[in-house]
PDB file of N, CA and C in Angstrom:
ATOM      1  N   UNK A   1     134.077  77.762 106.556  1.00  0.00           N
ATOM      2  CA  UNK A   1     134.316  78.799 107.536  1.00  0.00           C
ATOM      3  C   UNK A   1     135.241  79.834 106.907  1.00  0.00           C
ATOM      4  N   UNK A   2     134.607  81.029 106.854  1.00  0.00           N
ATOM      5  CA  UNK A   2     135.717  81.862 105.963  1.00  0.00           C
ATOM      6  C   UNK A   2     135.776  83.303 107.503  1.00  0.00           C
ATOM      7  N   UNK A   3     136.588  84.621 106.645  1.00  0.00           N
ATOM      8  CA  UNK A   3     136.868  85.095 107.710  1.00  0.00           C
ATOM      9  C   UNK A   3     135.651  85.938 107.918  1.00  0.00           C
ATOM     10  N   UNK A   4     134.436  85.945 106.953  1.00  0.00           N
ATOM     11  CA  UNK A   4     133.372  86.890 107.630  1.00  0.00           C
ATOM     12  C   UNK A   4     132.590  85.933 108.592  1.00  0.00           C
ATOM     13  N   UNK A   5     132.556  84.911 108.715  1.00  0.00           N
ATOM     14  CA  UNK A   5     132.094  83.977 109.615  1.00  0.00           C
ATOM     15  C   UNK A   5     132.453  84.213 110.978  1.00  0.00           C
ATOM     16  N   UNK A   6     133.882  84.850 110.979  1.00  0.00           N
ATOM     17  CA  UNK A   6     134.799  84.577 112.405  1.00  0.00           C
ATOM     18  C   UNK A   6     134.729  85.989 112.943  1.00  0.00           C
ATOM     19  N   UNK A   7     134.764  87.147 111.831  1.00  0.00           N
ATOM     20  CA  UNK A   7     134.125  88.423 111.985  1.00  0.00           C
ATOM     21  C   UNK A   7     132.746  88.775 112.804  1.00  0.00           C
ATOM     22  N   UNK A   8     131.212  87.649 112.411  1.00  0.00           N
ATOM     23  CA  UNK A   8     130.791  87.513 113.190  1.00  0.00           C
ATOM     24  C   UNK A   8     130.710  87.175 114.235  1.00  0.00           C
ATOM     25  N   UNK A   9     131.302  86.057 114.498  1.00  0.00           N
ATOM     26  CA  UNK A   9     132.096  85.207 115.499  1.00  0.00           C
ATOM     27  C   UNK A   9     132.150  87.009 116.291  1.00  0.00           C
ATOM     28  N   UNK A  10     133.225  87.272 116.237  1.00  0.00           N
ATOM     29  CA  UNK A  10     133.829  87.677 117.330  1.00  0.00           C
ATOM     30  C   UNK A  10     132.743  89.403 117.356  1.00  0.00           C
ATOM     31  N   UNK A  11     132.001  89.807 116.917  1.00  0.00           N
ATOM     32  CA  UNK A  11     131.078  90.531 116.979  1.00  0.00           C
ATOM     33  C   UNK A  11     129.962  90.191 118.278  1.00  0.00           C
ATOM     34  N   UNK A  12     129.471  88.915 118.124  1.00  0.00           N
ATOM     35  CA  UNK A  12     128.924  88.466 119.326  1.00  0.00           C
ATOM     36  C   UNK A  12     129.496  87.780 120.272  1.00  0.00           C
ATOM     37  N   UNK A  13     130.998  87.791 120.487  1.00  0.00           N
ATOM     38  CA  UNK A  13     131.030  87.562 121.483  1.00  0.00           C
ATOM     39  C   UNK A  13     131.224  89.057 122.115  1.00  0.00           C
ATOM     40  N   UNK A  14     131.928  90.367 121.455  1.00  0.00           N
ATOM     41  CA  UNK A  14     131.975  91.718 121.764  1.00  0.00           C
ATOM     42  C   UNK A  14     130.735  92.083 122.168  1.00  0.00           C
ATOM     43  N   UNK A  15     129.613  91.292 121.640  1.00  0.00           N
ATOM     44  CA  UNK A  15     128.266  91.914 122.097  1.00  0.00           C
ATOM     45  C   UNK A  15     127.866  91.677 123.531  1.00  0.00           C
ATOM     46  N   UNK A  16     128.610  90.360 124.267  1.00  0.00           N
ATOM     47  CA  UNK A  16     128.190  90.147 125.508  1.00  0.00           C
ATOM     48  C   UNK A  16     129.163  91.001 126.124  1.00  0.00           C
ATOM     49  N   UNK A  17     129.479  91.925 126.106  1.00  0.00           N
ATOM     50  CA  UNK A  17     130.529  93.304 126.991  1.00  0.00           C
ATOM     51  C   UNK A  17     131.669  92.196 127.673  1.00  0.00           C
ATOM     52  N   UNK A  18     132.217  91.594 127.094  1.00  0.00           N
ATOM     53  CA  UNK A  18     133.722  91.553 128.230  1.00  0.00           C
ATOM     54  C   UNK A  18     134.820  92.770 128.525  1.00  0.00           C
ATOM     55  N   UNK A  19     135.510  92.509 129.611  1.00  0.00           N
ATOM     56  CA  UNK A  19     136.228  93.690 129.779  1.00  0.00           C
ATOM     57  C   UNK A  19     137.494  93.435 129.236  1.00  0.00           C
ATOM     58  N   UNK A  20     137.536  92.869 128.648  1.00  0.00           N
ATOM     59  CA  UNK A  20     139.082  92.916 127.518  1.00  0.00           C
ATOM     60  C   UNK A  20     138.616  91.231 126.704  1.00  0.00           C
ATOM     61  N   UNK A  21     138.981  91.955 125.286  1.00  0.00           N
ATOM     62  CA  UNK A  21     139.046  90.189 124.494  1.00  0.00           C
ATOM     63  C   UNK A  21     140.542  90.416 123.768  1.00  0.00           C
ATOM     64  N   UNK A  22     140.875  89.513 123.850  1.00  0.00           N
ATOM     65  CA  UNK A  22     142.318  89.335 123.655  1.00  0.00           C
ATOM     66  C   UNK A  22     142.529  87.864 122.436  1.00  0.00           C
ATOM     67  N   UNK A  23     142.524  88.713 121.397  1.00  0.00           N
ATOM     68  CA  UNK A  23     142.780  87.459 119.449  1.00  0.00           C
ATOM     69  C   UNK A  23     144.194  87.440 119.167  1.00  0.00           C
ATOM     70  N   UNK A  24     144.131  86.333 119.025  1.00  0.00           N
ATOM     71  CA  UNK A  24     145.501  85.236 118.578  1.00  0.00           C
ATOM     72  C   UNK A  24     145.442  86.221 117.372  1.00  0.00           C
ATOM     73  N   UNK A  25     147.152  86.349 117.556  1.00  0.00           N
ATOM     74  CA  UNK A  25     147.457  86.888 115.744  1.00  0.00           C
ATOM     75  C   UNK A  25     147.623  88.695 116.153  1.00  0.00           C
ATOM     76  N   UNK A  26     147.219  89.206 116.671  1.00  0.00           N
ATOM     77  CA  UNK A  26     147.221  90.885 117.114  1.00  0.00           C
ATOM     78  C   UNK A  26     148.271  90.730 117.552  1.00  0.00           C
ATOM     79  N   UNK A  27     149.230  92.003 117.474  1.00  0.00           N
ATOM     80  CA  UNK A  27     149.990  92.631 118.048  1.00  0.00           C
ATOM     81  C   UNK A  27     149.809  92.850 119.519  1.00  0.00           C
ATOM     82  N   UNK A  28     148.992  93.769 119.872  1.00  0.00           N
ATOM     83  CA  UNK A  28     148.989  93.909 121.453  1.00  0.00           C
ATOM     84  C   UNK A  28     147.685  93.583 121.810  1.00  0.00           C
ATOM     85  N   UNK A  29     147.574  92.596 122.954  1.00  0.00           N
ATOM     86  CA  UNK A  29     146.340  92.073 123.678  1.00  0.00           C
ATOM     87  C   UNK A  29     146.178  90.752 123.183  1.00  0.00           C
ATOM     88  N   UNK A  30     147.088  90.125 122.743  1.00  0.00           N
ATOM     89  CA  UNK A  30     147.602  88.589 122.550  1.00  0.00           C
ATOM     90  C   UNK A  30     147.129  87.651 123.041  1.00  0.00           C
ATOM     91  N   UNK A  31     146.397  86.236 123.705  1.00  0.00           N
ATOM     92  CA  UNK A  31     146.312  85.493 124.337  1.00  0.00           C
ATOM     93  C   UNK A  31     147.732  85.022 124.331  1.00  0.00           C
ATOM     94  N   UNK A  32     148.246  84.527 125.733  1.00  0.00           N
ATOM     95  CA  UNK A  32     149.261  84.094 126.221  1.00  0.00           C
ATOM     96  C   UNK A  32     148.950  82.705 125.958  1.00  0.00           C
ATOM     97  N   UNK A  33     150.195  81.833 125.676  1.00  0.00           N
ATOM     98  CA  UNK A  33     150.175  80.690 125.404  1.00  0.00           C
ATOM     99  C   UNK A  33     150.094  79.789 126.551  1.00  0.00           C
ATOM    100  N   UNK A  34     149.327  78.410 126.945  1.00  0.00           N
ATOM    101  CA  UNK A  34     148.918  77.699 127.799  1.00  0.00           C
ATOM    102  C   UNK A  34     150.198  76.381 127.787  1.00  0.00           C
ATOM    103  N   UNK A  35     149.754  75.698 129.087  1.00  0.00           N
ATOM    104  CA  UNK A  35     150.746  74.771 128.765  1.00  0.00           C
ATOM    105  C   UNK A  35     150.742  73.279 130.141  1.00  0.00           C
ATOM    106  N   UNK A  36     150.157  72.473 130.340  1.00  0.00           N
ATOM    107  CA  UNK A  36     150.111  71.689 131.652  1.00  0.00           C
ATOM    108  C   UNK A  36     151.695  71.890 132.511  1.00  0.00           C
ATOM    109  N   UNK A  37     151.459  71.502 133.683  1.00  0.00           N
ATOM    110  CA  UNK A  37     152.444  72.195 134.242  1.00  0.00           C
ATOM    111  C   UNK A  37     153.842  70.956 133.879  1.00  0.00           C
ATOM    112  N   UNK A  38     155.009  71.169 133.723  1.00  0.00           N
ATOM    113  CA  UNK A  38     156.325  70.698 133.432  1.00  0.00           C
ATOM    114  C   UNK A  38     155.778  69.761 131.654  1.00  0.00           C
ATOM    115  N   UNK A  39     155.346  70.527 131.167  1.00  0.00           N
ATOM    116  CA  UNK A  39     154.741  70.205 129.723  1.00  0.00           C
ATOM    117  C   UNK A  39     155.265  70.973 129.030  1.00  0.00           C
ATOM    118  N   UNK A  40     156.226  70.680 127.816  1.00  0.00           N
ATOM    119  CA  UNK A  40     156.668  70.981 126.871  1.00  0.00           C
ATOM    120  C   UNK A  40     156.188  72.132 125.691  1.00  0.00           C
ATOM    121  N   UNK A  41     154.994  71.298 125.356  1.00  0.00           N
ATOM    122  CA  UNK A  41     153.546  71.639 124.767  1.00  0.00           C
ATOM    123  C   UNK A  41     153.015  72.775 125.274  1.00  0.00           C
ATOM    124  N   UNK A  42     152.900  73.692 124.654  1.00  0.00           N
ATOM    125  CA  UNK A  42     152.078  74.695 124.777  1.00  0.00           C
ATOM    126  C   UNK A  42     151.013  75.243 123.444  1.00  0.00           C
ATOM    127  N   UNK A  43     149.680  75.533 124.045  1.00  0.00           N
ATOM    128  CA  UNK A  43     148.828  76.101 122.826  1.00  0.00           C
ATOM    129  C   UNK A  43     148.418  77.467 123.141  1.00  0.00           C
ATOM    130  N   UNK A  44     148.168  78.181 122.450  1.00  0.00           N
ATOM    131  CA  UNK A  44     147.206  79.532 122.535  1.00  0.00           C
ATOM    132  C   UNK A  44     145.950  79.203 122.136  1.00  0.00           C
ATOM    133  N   UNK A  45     145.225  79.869 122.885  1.00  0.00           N
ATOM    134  CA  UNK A  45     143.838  80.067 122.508  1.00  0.00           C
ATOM    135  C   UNK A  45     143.774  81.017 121.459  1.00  0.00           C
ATOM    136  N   UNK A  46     142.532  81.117 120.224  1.00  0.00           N
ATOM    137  CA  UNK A  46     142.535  81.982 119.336  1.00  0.00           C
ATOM    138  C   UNK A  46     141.736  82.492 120.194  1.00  0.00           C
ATOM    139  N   UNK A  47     141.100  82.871 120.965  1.00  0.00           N
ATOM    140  CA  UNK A  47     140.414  84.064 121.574  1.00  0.00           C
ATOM    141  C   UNK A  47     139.875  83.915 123.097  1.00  0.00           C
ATOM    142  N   UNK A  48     140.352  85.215 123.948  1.00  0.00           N
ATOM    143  CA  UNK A  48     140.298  84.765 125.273  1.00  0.00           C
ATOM    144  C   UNK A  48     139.039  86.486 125.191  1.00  0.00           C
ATOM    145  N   UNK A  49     137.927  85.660 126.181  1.00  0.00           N
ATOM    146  CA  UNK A  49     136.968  86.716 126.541  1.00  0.00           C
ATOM    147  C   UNK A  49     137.436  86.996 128.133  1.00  0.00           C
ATOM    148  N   UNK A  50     137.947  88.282 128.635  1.00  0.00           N
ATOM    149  CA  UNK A  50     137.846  88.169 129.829  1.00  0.00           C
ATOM    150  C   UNK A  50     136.840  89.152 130.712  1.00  0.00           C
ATOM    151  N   UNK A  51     135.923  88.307 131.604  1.00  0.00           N
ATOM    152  CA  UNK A  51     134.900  89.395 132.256  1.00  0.00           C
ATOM    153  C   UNK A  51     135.336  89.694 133.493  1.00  0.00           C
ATOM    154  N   UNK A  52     134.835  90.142 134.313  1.00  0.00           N
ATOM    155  CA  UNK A  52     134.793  90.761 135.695  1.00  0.00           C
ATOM    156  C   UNK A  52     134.799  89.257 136.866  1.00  0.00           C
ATOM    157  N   UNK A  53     133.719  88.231 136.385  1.00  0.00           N
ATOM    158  CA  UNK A  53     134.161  86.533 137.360  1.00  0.00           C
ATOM    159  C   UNK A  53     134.972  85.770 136.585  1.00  0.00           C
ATOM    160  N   UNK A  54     134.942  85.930 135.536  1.00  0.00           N
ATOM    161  CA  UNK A  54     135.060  84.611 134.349  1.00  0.00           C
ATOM    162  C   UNK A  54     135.923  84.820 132.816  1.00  0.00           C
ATOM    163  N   UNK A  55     136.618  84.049 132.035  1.00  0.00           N
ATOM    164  CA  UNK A  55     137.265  84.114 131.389  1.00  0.00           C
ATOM    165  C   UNK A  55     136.959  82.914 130.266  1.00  0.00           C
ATOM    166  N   UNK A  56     136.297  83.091 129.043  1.00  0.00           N
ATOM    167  CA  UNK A  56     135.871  82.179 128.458  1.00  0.00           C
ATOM    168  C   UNK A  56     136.871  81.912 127.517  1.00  0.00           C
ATOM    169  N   UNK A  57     137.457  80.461 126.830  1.00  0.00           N
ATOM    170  CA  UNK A  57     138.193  80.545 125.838  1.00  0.00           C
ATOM    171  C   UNK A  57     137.500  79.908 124.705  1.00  0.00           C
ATOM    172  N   UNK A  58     138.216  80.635 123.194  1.00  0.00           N
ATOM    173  CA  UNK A  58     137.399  80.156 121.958  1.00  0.00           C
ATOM    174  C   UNK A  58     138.833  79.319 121.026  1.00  0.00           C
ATOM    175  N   UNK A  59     138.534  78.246 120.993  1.00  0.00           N
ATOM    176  CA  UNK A  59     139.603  77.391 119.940  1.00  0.00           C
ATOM    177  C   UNK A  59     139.095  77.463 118.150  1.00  0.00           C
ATOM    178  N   UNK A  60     139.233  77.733 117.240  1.00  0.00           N
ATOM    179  CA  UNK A  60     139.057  77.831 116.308  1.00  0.00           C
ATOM    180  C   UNK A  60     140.049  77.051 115.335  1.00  0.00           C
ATOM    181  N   UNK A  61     138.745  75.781 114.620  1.00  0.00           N
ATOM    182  CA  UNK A  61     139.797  74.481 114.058  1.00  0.00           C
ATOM    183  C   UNK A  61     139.033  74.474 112.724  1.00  0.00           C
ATOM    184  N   UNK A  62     139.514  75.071 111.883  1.00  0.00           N
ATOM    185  CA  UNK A  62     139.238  74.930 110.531  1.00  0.00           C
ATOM    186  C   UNK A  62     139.529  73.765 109.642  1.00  0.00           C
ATOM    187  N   UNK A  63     140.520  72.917 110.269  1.00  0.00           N
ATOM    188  CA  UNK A  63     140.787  71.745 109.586  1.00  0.00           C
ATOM    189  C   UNK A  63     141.059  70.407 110.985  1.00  0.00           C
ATOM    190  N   UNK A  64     140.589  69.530 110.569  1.00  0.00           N
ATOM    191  CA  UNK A  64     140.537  68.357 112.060  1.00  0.00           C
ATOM    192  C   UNK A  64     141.072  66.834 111.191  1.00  0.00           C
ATOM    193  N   UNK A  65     142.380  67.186 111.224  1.00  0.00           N
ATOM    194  CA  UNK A  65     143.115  65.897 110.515  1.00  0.00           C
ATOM    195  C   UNK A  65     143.177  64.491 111.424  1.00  0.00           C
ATOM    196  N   UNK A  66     142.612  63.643 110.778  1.00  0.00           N
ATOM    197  CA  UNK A  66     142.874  61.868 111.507  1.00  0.00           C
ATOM    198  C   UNK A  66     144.301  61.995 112.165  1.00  0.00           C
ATOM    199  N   UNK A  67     145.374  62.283 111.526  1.00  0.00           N
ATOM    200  CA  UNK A  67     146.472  61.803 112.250  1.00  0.00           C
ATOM    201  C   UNK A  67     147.171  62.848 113.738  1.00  0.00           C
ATOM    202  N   UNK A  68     146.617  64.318 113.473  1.00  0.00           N
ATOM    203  CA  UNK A  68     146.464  65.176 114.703  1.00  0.00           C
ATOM    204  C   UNK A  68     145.323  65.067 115.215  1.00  0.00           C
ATOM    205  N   UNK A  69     144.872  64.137 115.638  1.00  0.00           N
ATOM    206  CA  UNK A  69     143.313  64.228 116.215  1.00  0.00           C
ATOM    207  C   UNK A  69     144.368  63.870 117.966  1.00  0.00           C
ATOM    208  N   UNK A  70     145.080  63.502 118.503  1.00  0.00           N
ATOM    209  CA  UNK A  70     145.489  63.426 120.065  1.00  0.00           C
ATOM    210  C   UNK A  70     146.171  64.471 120.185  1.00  0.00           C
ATOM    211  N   UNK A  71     146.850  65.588 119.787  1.00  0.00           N
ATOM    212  CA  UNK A  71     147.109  66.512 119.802  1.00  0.00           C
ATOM    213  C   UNK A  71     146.383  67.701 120.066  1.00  0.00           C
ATOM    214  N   UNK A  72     145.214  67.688 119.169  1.00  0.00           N
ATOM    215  CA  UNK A  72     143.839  68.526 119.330  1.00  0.00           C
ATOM    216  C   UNK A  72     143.391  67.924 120.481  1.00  0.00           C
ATOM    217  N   UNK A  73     143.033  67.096 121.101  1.00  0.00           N
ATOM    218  CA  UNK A  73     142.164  66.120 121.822  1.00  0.00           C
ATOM    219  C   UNK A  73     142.848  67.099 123.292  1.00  0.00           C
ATOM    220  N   UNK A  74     144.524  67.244 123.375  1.00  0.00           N
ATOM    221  CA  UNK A  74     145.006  66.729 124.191  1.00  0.00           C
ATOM    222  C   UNK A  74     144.968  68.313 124.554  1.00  0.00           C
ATOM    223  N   UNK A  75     144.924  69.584 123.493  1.00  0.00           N
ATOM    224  CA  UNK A  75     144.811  70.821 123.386  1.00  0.00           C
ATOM    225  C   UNK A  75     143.154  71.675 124.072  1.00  0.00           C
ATOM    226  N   UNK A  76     142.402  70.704 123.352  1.00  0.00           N
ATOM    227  CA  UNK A  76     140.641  70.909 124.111  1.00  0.00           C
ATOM    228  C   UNK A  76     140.534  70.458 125.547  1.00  0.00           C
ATOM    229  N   UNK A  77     141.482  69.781 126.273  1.00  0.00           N
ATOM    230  CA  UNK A  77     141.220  69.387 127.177  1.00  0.00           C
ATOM    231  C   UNK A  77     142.232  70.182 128.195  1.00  0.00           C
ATOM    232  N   UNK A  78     143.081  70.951 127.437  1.00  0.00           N
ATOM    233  CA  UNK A  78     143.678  71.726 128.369  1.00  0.00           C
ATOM    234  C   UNK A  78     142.913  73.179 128.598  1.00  0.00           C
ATOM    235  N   UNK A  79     142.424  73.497 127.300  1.00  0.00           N
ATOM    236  CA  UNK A  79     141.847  75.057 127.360  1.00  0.00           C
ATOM    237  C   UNK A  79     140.258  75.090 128.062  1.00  0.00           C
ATOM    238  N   UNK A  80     139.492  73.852 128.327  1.00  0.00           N
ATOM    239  CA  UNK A  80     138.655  73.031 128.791  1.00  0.00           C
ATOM    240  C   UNK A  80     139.004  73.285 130.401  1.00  0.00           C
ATOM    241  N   UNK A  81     140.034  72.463 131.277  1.00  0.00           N
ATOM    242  CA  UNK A  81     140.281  72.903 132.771  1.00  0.00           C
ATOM    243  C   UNK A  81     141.128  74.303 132.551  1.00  0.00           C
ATOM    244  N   UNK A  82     141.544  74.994 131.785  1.00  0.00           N
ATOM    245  CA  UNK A  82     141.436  76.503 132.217  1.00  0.00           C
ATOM    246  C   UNK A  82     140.096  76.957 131.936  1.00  0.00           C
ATOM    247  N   UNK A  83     140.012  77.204 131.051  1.00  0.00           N
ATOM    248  CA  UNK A  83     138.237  77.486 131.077  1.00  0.00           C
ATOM    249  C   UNK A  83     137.890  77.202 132.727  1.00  0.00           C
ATOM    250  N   UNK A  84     137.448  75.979 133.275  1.00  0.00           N
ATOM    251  CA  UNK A  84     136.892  75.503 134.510  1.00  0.00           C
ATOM    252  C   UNK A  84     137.573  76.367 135.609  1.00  0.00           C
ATOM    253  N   UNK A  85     138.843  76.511 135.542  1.00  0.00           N
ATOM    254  CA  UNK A  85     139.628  76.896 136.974  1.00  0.00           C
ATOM    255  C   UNK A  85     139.090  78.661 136.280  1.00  0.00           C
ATOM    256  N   UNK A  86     139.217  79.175 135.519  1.00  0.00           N
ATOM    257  CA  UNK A  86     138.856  80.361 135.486  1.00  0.00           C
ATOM    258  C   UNK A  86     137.063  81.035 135.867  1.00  0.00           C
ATOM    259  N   UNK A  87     136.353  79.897 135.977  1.00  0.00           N
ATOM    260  CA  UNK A  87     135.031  79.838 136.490  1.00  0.00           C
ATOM    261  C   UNK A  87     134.418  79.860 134.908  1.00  0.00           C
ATOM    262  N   UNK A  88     135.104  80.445 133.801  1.00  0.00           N
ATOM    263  CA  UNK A  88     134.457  79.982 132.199  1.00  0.00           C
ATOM    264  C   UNK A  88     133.913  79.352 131.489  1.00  0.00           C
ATOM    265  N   UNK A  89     133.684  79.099 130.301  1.00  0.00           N
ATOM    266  CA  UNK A  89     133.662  78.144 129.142  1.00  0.00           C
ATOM    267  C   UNK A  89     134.347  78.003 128.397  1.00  0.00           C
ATOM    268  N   UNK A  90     134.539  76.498 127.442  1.00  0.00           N
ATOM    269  CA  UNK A  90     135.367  76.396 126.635  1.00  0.00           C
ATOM    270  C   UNK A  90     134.570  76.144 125.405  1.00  0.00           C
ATOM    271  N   UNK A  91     134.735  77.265 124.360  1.00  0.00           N
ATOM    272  CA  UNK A  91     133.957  76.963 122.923  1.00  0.00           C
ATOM    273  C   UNK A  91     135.040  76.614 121.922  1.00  0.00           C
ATOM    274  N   UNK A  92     134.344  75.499 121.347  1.00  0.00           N
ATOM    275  CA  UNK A  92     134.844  74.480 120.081  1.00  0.00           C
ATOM    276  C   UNK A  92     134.215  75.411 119.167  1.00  0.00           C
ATOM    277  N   UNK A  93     135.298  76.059 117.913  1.00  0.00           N
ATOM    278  CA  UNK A  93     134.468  76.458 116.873  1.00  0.00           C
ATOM    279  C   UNK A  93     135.224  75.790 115.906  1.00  0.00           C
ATOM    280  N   UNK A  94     134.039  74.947 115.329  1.00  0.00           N
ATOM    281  CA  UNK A  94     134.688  73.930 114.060  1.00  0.00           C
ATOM    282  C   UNK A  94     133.218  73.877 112.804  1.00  0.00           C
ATOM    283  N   UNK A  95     133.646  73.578 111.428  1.00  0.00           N
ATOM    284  CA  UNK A  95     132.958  73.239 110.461  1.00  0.00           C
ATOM    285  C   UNK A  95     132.117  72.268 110.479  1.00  0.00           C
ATOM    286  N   UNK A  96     130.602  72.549 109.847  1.00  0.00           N
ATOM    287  CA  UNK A  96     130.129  71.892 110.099  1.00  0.00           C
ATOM    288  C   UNK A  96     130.050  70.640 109.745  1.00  0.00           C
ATOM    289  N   UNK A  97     131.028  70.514 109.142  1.00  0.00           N
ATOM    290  CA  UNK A  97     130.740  69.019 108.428  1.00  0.00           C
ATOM    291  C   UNK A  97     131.894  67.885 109.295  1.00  0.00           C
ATOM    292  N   UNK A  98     132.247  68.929 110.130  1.00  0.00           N
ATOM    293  CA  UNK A  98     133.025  67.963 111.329  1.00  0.00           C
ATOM    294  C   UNK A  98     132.467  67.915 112.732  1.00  0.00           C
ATOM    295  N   UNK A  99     130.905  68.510 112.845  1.00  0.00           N
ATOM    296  CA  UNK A  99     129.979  67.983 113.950  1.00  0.00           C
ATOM    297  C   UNK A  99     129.851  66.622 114.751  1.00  0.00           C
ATOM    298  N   UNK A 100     129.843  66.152 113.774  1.00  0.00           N
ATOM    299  CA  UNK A 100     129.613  64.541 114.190  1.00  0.00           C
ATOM    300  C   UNK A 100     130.998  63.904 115.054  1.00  0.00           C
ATOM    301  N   UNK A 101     131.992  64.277 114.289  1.00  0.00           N
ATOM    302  CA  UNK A 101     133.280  63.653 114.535  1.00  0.00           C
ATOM    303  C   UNK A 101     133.608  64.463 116.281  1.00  0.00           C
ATOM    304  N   UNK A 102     133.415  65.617 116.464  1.00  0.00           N
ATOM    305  CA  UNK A 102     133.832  66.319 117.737  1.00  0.00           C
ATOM    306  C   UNK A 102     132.956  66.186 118.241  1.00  0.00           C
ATOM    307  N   UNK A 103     131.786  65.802 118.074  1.00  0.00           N
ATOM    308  CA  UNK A 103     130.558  65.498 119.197  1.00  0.00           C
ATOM    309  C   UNK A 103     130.895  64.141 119.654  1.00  0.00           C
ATOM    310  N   UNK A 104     131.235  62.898 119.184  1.00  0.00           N
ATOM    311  CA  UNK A 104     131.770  61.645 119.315  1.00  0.00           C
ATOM    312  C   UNK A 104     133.016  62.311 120.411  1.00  0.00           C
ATOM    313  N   UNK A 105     133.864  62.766 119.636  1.00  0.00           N
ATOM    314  CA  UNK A 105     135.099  63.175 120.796  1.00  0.00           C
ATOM    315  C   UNK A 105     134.520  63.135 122.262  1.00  0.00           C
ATOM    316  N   UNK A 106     133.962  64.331 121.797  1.00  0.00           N
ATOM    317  CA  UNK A 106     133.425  65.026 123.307  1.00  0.00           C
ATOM    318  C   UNK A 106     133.033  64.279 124.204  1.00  0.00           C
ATOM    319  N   UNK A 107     132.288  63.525 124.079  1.00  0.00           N
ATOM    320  CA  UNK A 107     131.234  62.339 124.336  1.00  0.00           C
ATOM    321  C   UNK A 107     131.954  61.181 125.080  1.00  0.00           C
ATOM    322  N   UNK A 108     132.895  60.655 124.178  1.00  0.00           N
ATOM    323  CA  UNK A 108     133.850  59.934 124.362  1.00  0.00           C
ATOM    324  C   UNK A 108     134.806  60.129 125.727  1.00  0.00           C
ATOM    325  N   UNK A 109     135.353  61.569 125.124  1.00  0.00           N
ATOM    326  CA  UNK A 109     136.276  61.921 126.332  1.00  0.00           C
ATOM    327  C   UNK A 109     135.680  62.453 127.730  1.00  0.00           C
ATOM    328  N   UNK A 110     134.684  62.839 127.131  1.00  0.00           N
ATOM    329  CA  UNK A 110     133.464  63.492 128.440  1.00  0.00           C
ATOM    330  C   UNK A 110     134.234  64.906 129.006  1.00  0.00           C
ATOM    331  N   UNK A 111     134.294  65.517 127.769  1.00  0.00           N
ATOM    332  CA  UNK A 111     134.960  66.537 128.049  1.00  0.00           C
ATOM    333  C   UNK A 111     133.567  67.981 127.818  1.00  0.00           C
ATOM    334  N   UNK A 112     134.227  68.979 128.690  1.00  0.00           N
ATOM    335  CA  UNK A 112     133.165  69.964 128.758  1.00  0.00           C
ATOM    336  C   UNK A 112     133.474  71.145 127.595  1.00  0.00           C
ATOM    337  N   UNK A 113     132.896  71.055 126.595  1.00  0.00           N
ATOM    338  CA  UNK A 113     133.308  71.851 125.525  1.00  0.00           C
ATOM    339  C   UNK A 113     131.525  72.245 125.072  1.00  0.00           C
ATOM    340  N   UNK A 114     131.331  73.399 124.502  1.00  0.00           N
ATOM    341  CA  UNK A 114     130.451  73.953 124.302  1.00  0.00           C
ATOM    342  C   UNK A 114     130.987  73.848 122.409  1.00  0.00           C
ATOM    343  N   UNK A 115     129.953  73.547 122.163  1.00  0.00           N
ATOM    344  CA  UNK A 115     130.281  73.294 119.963  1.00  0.00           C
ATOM    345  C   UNK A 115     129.798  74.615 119.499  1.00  0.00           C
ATOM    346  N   UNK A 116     130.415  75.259 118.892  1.00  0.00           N
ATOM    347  CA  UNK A 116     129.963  76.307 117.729  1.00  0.00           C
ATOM    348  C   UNK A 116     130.246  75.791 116.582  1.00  0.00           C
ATOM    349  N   UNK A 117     129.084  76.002 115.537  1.00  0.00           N
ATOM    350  CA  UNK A 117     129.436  75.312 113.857  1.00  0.00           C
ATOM    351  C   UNK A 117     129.380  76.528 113.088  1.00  0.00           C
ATOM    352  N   UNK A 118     130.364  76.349 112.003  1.00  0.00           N
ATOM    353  CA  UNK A 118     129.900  77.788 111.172  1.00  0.00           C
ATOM    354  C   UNK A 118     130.037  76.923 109.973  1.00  0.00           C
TER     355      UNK A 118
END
């Protein structure tokens, strides 16, 4: 996954017209950082689509280490019920050679995550 990958990436999601997308890492139009409520822990989404009903979030995991795997787990499942309470989706964008391993997750946890592979 390099950055013309994520370039596309975020080309199509600009292509479905949201009315503001808001990338981790910019100066202004930031995704705000998430956090369960009296939870310590907080994550940002690398990219929040927001439309007119709905607000989709995009997590972008270039590396999926054994020993942070409940951390991530615990991160997809938060941006997952915002996604839901926002009426959205939650897209997993991970490498493909870690398909197998986040499809097991998913599966496992029975969590509602939509997979993008690059």
């Amino acid at each position: 996954m390099n950055s013309k990958d994520l370039s596309n990436l975020i080309q199509e999601i600009e292509s479905t017209k949201p009315l503001k997308l808001l990338i981790k890492g910019t100066r202004e139009d930031a995704p705000v950082p998430i956090g369960f409520y009296n939870s310590k822990k907080q994550f940002t989404p690398d990219i929040v689509a927001k439309y007119s009903d709905k607000r989709d979030f995009y997590a972008i995991e270039k590396n999926i280490p054994e020993k942070d795997i409940h951390l991530l787990i615990f991160k997809w499942i938060l941006f997952a019920a915002e996604a839901r309470k926002m009426a959205g989706t939650f897209f997993l964008v991970i490498p493909k050679s870690k398909t197998h391993l986040c499809k097991k997750i998913i599966h496992e946890k029975q969590l509602e995550i939509k997979l993008i592979t690059l």
